[in-house]
PDB file of N, CA and C in Angstrom:
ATOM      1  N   UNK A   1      91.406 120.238  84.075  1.00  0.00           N
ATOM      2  CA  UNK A   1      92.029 119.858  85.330  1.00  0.00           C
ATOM      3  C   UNK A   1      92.269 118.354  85.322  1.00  0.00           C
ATOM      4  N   UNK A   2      93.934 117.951  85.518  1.00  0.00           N
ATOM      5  CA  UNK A   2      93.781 116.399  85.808  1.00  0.00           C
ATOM      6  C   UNK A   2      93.834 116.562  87.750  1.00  0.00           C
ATOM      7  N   UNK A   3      93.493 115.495  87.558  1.00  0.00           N
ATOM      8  CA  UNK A   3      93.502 114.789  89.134  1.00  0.00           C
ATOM      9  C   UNK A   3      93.780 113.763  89.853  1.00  0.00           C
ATOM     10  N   UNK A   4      95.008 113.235  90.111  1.00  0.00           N
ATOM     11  CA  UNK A   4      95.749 112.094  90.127  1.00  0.00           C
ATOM     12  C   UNK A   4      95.529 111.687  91.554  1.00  0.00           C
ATOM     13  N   UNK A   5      94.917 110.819  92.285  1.00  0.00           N
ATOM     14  CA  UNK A   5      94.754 109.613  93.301  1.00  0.00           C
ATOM     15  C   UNK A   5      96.088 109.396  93.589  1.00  0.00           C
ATOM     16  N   UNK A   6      97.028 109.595  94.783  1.00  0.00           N
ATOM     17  CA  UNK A   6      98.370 109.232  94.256  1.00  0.00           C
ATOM     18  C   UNK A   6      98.425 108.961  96.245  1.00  0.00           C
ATOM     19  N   UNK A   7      99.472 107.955  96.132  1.00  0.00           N
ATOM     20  CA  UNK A   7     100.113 107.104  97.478  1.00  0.00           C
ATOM     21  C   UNK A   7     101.543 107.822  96.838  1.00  0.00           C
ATOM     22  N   UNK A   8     102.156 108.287  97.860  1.00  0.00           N
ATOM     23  CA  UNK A   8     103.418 108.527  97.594  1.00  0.00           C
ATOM     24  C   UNK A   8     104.637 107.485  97.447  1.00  0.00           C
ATOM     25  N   UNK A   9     103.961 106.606  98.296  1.00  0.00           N
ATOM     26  CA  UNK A   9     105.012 105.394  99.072  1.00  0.00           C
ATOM     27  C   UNK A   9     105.036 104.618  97.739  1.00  0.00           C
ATOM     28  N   UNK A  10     104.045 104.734  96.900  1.00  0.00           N
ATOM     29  CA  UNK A  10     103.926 103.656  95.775  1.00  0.00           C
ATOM     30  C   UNK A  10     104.944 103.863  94.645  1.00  0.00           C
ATOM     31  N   UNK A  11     105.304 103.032  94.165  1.00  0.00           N
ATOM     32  CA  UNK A  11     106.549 103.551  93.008  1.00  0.00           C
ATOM     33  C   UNK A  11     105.156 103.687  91.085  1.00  0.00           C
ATOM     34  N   UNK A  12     104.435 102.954  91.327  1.00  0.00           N
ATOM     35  CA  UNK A  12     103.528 103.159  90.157  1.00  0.00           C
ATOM     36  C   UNK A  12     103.190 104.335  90.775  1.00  0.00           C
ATOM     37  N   UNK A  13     102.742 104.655  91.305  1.00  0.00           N
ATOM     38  CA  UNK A  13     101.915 106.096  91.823  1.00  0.00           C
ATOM     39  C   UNK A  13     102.923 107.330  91.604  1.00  0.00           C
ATOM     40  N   UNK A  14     104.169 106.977  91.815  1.00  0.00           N
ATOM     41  CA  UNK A  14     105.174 108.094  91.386  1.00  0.00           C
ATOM     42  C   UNK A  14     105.427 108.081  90.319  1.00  0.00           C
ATOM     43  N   UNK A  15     105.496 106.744  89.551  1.00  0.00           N
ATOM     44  CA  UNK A  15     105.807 106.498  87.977  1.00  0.00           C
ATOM     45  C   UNK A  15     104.808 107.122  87.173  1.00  0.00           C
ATOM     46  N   UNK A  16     103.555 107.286  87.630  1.00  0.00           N
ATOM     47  CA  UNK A  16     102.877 107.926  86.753  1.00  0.00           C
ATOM     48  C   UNK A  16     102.423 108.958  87.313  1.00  0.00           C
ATOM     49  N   UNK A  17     102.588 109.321  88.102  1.00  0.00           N
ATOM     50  CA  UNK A  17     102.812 111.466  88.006  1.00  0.00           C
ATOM     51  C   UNK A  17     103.716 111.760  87.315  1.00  0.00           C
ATOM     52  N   UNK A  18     105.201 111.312  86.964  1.00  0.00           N
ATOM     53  CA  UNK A  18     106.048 111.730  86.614  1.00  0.00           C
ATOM     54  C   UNK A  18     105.716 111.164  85.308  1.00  0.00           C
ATOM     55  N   UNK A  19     104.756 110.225  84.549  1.00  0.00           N
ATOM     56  CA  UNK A  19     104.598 110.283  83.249  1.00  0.00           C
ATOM     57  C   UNK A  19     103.448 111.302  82.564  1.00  0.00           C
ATOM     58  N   UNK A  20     102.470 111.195  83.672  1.00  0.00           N
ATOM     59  CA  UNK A  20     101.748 113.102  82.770  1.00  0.00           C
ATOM     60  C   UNK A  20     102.206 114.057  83.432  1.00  0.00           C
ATOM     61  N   UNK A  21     103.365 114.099  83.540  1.00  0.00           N
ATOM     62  CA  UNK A  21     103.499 115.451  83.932  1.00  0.00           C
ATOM     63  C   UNK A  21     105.296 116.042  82.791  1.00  0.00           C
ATOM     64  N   UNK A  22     105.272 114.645  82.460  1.00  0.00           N
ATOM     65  CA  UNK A  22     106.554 114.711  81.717  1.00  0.00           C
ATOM     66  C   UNK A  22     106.276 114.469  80.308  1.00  0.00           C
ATOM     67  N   UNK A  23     105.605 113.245  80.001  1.00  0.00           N
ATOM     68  CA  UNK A  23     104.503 113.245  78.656  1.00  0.00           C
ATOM     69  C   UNK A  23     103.148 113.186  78.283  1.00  0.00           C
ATOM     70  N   UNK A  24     102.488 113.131  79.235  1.00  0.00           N
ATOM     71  CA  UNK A  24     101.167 113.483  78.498  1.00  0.00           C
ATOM     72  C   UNK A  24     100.259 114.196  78.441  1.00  0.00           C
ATOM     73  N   UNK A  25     100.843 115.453  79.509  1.00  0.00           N
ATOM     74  CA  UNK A  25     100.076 116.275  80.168  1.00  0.00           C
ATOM     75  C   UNK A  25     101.146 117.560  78.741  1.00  0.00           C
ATOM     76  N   UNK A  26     100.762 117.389  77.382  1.00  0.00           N
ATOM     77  CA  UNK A  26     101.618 118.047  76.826  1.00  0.00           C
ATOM     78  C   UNK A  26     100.868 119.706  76.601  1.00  0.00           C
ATOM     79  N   UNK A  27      99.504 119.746  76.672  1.00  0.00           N
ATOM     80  CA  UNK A  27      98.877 121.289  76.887  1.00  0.00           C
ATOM     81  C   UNK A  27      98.750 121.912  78.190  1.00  0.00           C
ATOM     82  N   UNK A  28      99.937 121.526  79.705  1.00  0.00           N
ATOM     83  CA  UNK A  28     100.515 122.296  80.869  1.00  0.00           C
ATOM     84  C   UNK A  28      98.730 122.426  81.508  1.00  0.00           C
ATOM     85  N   UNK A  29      98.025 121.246  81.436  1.00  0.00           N
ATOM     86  CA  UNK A  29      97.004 121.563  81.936  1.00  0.00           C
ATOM     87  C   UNK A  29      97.339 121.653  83.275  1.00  0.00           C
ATOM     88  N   UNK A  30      96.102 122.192  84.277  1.00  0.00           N
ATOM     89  CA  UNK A  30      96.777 121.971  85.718  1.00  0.00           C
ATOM     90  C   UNK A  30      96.493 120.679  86.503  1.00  0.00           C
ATOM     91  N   UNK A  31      97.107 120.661  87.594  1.00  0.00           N
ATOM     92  CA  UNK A  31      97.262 119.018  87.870  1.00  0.00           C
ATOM     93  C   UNK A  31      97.124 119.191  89.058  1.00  0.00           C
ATOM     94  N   UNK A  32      96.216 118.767  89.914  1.00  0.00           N
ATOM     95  CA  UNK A  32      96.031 118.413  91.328  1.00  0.00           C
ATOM     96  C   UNK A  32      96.293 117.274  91.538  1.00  0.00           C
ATOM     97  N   UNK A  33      97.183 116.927  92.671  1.00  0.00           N
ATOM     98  CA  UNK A  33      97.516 115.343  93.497  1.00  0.00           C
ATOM     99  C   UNK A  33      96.996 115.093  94.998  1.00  0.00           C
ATOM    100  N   UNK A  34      95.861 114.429  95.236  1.00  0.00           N
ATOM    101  CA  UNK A  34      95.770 114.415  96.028  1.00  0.00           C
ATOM    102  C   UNK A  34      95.927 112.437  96.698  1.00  0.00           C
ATOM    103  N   UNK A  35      96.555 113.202  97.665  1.00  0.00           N
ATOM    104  CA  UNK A  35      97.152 111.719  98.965  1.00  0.00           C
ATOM    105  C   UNK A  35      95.462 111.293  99.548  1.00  0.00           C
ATOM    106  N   UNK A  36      95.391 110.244  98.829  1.00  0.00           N
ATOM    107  CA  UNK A  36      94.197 109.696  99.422  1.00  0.00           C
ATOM    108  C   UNK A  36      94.477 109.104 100.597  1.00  0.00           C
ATOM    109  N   UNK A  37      95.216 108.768 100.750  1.00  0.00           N
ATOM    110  CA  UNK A  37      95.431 107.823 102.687  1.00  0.00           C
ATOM    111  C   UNK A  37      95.122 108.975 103.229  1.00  0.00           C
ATOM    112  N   UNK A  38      95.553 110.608 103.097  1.00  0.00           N
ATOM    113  CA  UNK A  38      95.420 111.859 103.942  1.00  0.00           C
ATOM    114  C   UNK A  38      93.962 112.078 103.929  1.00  0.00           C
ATOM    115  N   UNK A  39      92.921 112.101 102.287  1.00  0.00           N
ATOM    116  CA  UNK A  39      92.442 112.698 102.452  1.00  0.00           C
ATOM    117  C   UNK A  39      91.167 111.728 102.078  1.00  0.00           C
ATOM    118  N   UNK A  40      90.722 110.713 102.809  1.00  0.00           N
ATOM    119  CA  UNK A  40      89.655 109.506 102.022  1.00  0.00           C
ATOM    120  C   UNK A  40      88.726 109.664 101.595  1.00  0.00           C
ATOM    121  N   UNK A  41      88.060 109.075 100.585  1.00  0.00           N
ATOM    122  CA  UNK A  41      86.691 109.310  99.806  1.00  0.00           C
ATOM    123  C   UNK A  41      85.914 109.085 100.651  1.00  0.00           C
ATOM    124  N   UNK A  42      84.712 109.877 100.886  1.00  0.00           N
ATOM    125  CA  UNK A  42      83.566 109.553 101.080  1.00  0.00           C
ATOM    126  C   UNK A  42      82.379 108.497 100.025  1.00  0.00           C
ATOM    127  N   UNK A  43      81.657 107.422 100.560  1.00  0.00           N
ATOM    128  CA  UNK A  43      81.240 106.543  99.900  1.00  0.00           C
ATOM    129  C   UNK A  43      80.562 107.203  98.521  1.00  0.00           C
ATOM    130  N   UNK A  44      80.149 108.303  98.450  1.00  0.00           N
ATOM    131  CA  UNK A  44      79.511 109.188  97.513  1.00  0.00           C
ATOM    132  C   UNK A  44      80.799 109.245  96.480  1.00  0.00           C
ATOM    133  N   UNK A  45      81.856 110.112  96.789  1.00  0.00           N
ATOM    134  CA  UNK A  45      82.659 110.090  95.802  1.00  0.00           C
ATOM    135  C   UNK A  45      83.450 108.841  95.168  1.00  0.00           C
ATOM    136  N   UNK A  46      83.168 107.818  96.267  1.00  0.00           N
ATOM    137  CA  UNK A  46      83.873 106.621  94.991  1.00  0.00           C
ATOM    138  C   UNK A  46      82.603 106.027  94.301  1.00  0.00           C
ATOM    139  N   UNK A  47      81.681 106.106  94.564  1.00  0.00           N
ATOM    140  CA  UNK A  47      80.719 105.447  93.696  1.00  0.00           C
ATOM    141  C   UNK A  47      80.999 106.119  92.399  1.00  0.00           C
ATOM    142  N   UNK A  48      81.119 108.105  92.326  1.00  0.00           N
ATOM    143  CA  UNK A  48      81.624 108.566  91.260  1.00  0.00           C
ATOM    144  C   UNK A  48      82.779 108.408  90.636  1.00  0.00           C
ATOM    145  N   UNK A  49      83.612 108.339  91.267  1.00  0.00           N
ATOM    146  CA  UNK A  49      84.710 108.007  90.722  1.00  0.00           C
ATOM    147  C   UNK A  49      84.796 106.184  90.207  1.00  0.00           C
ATOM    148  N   UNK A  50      84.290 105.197  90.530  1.00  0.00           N
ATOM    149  CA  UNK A  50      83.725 104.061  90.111  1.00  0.00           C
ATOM    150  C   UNK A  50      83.088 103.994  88.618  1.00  0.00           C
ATOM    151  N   UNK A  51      82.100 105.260  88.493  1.00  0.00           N
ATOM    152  CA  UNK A  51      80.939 105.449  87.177  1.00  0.00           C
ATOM    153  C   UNK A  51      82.034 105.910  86.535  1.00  0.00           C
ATOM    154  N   UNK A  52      82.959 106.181  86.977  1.00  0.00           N
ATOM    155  CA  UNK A  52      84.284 107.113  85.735  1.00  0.00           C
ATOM    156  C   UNK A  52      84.899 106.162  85.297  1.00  0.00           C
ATOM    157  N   UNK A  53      85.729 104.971  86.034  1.00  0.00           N
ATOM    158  CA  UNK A  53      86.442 104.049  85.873  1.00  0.00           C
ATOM    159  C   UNK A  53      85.748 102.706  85.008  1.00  0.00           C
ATOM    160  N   UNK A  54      84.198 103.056  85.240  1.00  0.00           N
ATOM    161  CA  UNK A  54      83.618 101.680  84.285  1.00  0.00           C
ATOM    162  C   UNK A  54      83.850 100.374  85.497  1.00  0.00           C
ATOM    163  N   UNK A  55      83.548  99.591  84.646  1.00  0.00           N
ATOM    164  CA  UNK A  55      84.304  98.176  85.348  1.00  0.00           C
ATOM    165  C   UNK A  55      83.762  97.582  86.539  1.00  0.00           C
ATOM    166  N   UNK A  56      84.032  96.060  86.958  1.00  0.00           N
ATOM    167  CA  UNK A  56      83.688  95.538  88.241  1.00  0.00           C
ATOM    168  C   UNK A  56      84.290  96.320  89.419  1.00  0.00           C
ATOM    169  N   UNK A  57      83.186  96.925  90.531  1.00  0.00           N
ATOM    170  CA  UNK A  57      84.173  97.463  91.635  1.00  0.00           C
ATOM    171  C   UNK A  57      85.037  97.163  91.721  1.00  0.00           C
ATOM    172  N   UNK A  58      85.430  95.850  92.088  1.00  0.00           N
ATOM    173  CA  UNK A  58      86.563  94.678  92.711  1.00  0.00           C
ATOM    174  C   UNK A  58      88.248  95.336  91.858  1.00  0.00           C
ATOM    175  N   UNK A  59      87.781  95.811  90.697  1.00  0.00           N
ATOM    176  CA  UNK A  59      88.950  95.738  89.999  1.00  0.00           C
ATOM    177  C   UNK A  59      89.792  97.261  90.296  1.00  0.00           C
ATOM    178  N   UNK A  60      89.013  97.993  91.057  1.00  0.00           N
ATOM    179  CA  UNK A  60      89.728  99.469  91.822  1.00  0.00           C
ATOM    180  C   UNK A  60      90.235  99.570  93.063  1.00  0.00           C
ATOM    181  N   UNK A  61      90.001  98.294  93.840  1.00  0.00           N
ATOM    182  CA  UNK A  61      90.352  97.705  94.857  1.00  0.00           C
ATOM    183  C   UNK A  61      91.750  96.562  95.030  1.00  0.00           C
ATOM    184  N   UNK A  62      92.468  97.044  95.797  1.00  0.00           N
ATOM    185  CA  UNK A  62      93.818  96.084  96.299  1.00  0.00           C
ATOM    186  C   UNK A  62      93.227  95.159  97.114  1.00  0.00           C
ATOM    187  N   UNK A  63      93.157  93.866  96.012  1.00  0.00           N
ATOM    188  CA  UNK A  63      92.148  92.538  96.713  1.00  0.00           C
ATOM    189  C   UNK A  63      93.615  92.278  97.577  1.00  0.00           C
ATOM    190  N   UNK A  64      94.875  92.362  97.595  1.00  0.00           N
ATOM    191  CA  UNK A  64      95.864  91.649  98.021  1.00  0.00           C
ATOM    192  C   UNK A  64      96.294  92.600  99.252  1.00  0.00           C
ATOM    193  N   UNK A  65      95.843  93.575  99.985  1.00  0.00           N
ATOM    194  CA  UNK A  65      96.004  94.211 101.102  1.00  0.00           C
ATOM    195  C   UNK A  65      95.453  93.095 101.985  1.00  0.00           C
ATOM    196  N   UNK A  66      96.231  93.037 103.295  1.00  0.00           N
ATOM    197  CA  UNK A  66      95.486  92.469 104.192  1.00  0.00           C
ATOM    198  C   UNK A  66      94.346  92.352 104.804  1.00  0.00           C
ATOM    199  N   UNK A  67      93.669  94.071 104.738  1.00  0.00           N
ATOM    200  CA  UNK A  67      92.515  94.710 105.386  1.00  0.00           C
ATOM    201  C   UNK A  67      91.638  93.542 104.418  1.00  0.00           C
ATOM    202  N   UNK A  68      91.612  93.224 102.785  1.00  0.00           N
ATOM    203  CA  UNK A  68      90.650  93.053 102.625  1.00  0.00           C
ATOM    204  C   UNK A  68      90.283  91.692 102.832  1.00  0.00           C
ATOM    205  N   UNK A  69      91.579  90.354 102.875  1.00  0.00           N
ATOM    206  CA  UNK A  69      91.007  89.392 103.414  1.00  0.00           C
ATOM    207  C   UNK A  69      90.212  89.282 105.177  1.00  0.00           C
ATOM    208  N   UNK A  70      91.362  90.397 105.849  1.00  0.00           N
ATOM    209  CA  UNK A  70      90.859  90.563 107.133  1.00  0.00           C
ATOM    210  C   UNK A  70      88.841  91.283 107.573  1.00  0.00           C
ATOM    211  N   UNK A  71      88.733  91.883 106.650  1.00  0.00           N
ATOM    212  CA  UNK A  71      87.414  92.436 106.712  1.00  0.00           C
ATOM    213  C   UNK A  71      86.308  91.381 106.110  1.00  0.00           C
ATOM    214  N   UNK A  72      86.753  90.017 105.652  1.00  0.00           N
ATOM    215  CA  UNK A  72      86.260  89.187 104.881  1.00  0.00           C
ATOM    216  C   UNK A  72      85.266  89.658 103.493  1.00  0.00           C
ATOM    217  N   UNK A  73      86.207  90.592 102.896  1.00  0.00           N
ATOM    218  CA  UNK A  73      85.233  91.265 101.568  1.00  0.00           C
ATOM    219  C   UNK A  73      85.660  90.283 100.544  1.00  0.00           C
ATOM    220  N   UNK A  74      86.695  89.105 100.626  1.00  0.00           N
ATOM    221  CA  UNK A  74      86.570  88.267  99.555  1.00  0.00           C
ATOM    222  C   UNK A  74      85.500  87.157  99.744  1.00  0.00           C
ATOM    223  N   UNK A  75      84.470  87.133 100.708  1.00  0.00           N
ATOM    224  CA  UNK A  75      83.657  86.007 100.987  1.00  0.00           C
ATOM    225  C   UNK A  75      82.322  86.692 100.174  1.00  0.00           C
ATOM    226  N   UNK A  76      81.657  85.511  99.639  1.00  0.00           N
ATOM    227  CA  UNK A  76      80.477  85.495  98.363  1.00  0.00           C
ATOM    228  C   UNK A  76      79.191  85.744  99.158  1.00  0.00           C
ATOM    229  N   UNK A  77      78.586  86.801  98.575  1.00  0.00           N
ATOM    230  CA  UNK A  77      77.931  87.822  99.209  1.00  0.00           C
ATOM    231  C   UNK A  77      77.657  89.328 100.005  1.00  0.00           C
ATOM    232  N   UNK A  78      79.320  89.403  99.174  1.00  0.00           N
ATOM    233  CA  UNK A  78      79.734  90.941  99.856  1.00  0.00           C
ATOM    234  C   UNK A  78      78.885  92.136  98.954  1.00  0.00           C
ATOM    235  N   UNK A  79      78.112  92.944  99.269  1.00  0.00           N
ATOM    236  CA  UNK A  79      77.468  93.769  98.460  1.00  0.00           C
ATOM    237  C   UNK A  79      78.697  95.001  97.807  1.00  0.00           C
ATOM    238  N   UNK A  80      78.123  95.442  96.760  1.00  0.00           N
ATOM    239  CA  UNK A  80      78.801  96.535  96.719  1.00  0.00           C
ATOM    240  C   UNK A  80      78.737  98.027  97.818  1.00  0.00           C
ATOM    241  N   UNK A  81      77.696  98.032  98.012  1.00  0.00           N
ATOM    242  CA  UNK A  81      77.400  98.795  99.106  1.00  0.00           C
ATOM    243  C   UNK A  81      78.547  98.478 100.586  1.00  0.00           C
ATOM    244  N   UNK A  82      78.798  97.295 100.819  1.00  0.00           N
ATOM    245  CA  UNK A  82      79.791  96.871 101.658  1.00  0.00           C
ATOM    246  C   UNK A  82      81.531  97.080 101.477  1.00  0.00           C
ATOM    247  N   UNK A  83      81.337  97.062 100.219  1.00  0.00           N
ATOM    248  CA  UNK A  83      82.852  97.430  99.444  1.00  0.00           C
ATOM    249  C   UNK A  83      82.968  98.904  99.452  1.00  0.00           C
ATOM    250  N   UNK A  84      82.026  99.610  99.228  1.00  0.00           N
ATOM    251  CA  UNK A  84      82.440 100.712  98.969  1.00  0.00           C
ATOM    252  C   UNK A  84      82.461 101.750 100.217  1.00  0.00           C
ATOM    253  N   UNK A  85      81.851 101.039 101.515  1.00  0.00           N
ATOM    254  CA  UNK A  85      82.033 100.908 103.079  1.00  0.00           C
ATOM    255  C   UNK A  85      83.652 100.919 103.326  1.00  0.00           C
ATOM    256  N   UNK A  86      84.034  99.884 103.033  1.00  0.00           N
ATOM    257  CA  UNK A  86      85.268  99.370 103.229  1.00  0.00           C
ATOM    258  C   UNK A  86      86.533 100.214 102.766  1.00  0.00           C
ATOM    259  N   UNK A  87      86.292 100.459 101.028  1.00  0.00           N
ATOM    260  CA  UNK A  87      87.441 101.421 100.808  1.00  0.00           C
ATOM    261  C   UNK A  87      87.186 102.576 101.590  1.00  0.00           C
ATOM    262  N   UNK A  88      86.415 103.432 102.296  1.00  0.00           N
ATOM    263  CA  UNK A  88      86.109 104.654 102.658  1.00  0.00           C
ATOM    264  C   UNK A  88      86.778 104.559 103.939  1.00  0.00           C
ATOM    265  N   UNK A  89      86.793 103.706 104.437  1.00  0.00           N
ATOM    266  CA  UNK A  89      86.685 102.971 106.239  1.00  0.00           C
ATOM    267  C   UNK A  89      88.399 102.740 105.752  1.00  0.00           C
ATOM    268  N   UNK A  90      88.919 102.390 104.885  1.00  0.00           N
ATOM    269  CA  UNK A  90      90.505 101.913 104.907  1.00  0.00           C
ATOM    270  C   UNK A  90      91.100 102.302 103.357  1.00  0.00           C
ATOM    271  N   UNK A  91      91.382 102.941 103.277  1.00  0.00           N
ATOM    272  CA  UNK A  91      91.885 103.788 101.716  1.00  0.00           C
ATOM    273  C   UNK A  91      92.676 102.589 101.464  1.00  0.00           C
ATOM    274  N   UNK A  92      93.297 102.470 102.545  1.00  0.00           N
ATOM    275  CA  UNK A  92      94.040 101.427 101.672  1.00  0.00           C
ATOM    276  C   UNK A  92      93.730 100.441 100.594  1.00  0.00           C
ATOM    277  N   UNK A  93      92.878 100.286 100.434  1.00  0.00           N
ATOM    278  CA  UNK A  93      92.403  99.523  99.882  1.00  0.00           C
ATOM    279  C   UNK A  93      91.789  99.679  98.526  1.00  0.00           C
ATOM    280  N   UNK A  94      91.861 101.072  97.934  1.00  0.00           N
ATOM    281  CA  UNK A  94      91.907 101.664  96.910  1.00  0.00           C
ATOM    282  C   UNK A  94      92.981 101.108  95.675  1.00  0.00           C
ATOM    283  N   UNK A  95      92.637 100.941  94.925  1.00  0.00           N
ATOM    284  CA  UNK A  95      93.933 101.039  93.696  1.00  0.00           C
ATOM    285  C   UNK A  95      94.470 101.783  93.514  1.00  0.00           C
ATOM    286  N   UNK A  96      95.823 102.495  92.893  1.00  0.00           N
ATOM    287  CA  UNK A  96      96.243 103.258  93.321  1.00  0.00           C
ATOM    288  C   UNK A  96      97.855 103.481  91.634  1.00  0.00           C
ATOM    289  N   UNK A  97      98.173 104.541  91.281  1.00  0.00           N
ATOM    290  CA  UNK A  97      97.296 105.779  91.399  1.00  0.00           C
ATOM    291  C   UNK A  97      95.882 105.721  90.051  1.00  0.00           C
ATOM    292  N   UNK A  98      94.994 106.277  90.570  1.00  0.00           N
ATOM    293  CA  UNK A  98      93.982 106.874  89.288  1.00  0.00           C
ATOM    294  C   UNK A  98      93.951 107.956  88.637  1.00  0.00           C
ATOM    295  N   UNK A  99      93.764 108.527  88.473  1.00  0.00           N
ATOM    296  CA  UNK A  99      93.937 109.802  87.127  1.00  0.00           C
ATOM    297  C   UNK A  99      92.616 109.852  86.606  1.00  0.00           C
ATOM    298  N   UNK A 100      92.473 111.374  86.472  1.00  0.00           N
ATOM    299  CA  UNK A 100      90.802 111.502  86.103  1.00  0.00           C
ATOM    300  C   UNK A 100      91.258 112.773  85.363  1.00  0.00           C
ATOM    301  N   UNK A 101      90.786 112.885  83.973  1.00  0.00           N
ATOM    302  CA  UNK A 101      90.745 113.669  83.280  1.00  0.00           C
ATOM    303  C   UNK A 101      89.559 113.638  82.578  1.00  0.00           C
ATOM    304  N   UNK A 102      88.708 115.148  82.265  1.00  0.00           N
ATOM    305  CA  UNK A 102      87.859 115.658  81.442  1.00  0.00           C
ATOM    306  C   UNK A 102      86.926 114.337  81.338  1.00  0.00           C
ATOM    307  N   UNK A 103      86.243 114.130  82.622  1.00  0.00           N
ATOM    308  CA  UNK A 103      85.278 112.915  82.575  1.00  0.00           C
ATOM    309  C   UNK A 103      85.907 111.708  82.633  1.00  0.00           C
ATOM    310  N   UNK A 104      86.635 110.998  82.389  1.00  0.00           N
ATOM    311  CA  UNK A 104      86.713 109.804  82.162  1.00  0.00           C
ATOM    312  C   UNK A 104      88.169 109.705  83.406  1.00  0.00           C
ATOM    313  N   UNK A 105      88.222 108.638  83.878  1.00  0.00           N
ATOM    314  CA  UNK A 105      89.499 107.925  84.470  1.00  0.00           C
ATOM    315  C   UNK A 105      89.767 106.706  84.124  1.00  0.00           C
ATOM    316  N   UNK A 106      91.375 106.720  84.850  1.00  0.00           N
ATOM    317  CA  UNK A 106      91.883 105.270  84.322  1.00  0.00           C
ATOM    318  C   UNK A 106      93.187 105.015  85.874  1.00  0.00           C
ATOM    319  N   UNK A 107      93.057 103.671  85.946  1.00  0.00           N
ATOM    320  CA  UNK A 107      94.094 103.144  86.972  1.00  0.00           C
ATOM    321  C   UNK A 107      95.203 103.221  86.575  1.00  0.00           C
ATOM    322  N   UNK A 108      96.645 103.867  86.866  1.00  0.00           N
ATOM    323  CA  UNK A 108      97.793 103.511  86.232  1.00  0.00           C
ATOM    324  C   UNK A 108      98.669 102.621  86.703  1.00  0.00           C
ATOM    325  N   UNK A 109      97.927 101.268  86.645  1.00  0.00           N
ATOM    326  CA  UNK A 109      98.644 100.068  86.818  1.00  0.00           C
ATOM    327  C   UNK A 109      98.309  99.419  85.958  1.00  0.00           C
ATOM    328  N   UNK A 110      99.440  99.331  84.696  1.00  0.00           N
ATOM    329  CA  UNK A 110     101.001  99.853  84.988  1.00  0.00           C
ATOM    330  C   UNK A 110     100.488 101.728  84.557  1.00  0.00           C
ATOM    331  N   UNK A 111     101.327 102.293  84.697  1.00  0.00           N
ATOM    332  CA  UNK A 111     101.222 103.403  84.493  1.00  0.00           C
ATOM    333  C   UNK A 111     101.489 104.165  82.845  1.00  0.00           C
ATOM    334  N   UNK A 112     101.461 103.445  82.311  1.00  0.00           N
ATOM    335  CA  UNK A 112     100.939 103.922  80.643  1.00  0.00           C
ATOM    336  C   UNK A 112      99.627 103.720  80.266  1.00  0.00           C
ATOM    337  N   UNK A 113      98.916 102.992  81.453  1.00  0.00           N
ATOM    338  CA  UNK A 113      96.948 103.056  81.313  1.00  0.00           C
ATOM    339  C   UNK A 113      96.913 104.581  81.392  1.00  0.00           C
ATOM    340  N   UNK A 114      97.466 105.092  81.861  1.00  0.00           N
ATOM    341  CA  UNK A 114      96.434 106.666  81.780  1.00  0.00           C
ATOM    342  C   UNK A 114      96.499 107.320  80.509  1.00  0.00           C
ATOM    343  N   UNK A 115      97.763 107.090  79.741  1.00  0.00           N
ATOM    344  CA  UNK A 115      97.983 107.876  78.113  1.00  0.00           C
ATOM    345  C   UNK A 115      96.616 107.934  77.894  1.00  0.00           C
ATOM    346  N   UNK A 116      96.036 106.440  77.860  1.00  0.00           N
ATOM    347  CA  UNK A 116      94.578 106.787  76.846  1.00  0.00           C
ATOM    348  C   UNK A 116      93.799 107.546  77.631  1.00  0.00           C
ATOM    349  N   UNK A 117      93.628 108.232  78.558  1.00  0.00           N
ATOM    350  CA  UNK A 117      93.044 109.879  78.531  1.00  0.00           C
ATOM    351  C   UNK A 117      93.590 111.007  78.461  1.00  0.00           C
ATOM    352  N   UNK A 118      94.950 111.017  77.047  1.00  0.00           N
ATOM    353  CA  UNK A 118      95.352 111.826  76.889  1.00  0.00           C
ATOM    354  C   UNK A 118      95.083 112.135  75.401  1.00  0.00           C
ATOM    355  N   UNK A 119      94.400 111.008  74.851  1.00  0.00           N
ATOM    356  CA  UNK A 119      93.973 110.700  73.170  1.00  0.00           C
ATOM    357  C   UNK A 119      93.320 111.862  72.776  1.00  0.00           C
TER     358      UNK A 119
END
């Protein structure tokens, strides 16, 4: 099963559905899309989805949305526990789209990051 994080409004987020689903998704696996603005993580599932992605929280997060200077999560001393408050509380603020295949995910920005979980 892939599982693509996808904003519709986003043109990367469309650019890369329409790239595994056109090249890299070449064994017709099945593909769920789900609209995270519709349907938001609970703080539980992004911590998992976080342990999938590897990496500094910060870097799954749209530091350049307004919410996040407005919520002051760029000021020194923001816990992760507070961040991961925040994306739950405002999706927006998610990166966008992600792709999760067979354990592992990847951000597709730009949207040829996801190939490598098609290796």
């Amino acid at each position: 099963m892939i599982t693509i994080y996808h904003n519709p409004r986003c043109s990367k987020s469309r650019a890369t559905c329409e790239l595994v689903s056109t090249t890299c998704n070449t064994a017709n696996e099945p593909v769920e899309i789900v609209e995270y603005l519709k349907t938001p993580f609970t703080v539980e599932q992004l911590k998992a989805l976080h342990a999938l992605l590897g990496g500094p929280l910060r870097d799954m997060m749209r530091t350049n949305e307004a919410e996040y200077a407005t919520l002051g999560l760029d000021a020194d001393g923001v816990t992760d526990d507070q961040l991961y408050e925040a994306i739950a509380g405002h999706p927006i603020l998610l990166q966008r789209p992600i792709v999760v295949r067979n354990g592992r995910a990847a951000i597709g920005r730009p949207p040829e990051n996801v190939a490598a979980l098609f290796d």
